[in-house]
Every structure is written in C-alpha cells, then in structure tokens.
C-alpha atoms as a PDB file:
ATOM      1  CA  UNK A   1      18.780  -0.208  -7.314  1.00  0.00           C
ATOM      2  CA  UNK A   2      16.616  -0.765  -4.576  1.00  0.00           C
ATOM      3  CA  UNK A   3      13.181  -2.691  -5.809  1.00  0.00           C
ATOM      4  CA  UNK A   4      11.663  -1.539  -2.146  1.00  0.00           C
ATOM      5  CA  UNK A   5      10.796   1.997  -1.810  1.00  0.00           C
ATOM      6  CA  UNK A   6      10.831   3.889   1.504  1.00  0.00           C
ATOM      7  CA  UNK A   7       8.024   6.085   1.844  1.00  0.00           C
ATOM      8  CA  UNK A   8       6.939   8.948   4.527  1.00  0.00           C
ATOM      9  CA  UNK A   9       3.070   8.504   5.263  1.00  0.00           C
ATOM     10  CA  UNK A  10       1.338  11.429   7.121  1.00  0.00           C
ATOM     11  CA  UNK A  11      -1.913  10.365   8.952  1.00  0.00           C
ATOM     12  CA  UNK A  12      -3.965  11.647  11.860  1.00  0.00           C
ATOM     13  CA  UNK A  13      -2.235   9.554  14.423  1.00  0.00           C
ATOM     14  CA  UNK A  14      -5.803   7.873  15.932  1.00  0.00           C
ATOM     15  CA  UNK A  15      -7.049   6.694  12.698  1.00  0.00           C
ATOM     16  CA  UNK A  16      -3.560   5.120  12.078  1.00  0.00           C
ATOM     17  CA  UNK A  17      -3.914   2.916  15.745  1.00  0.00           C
ATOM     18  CA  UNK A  18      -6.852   2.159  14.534  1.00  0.00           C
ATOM     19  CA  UNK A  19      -5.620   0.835  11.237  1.00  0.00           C
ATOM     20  CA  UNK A  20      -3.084  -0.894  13.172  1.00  0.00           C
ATOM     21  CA  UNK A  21      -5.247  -2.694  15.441  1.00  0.00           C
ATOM     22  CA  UNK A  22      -7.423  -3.982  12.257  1.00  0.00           C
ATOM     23  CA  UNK A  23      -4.183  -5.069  10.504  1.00  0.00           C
ATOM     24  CA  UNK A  24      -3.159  -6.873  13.685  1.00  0.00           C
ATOM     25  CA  UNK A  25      -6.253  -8.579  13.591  1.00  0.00           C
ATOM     26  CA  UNK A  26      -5.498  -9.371  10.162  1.00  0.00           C
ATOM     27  CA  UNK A  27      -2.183 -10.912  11.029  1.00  0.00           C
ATOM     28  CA  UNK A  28      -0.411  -8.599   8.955  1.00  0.00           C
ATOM     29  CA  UNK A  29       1.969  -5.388  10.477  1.00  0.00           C
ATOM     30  CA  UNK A  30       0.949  -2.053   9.418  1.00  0.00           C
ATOM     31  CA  UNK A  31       3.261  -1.634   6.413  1.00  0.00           C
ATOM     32  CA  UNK A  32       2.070  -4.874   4.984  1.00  0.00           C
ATOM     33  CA  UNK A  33      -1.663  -4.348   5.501  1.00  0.00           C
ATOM     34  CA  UNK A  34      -0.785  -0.936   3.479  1.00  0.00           C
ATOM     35  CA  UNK A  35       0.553  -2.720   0.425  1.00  0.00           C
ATOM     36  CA  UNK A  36      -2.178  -4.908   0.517  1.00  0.00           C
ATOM     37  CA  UNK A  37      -4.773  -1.868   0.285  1.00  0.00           C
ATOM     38  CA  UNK A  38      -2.405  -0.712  -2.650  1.00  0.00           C
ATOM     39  CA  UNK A  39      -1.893  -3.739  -4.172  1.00  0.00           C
ATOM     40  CA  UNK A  40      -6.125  -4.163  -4.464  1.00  0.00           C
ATOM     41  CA  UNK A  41      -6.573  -0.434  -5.707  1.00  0.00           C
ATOM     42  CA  UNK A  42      -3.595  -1.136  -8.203  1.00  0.00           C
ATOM     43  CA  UNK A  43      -6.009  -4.298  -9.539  1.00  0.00           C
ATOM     44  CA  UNK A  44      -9.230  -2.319  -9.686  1.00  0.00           C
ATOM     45  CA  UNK A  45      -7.621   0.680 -11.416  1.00  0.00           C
ATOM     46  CA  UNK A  46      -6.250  -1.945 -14.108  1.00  0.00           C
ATOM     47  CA  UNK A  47      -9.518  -3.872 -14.101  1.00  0.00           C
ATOM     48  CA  UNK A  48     -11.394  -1.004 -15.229  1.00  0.00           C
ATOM     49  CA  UNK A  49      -9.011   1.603 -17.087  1.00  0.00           C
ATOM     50  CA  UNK A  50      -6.129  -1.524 -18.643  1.00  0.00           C
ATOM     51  CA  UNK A  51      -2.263  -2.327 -17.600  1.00  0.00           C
ATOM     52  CA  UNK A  52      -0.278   0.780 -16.239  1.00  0.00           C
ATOM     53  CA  UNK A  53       3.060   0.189 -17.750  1.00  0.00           C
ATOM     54  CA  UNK A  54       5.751   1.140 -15.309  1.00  0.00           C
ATOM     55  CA  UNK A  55       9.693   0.919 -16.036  1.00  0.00           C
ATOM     56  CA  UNK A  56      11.786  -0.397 -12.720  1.00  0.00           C
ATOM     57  CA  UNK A  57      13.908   2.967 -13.229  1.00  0.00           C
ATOM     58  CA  UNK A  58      11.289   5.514 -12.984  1.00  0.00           C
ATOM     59  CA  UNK A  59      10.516   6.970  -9.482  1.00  0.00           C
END
C-alpha cells in the first residue's frame, strides 16, 4: 500500500495564490507548506486532547 495519500483540495482559487506565494516565500511548494499546517494542527490536537492512534490500513 501506498503510505502517501492523494487528496482533492477545493479552495477559492485567490486565497490559494496567495497561499502559494507565502509558501514560496517559505521555500516550500504548496503541497508541502500544506502538510506542514497539518502536521502542526496534528501536534496541538495531541498536545491538548493525547495520541490519536491510527492503523497504516485504515483510510
């Protein structure tokens, strides 16, 4: 199995340029500024509320 998923992302197409011009600024391309922003709310969530246990096979 696959460990990356693909995922469709709907946005109002002139906040995304803007999102890509800050995560060009950040060095980063859009998709990997995006993980980034998930990765940080993934640690906050945990911080407050404890480990989400996840299995590789669930969806």
């Amino acid at each position: 199995m696959d460990r990356i998923l693909r995922y469709t992302f709907r946005v109002n197409r002139a906040l995304f340029k803007k999102f890509r011009y800050i995560a060009e600024y950040e060095g980063r391309s859009a998709n990997k500024e995006i993980e980034q922003y998930i990765k940080r709310r993934v640690r906050e969530f945990e911080k407050l509320h404890g480990e989400i246990s996840v299995s590789e096979k669930e969806d």
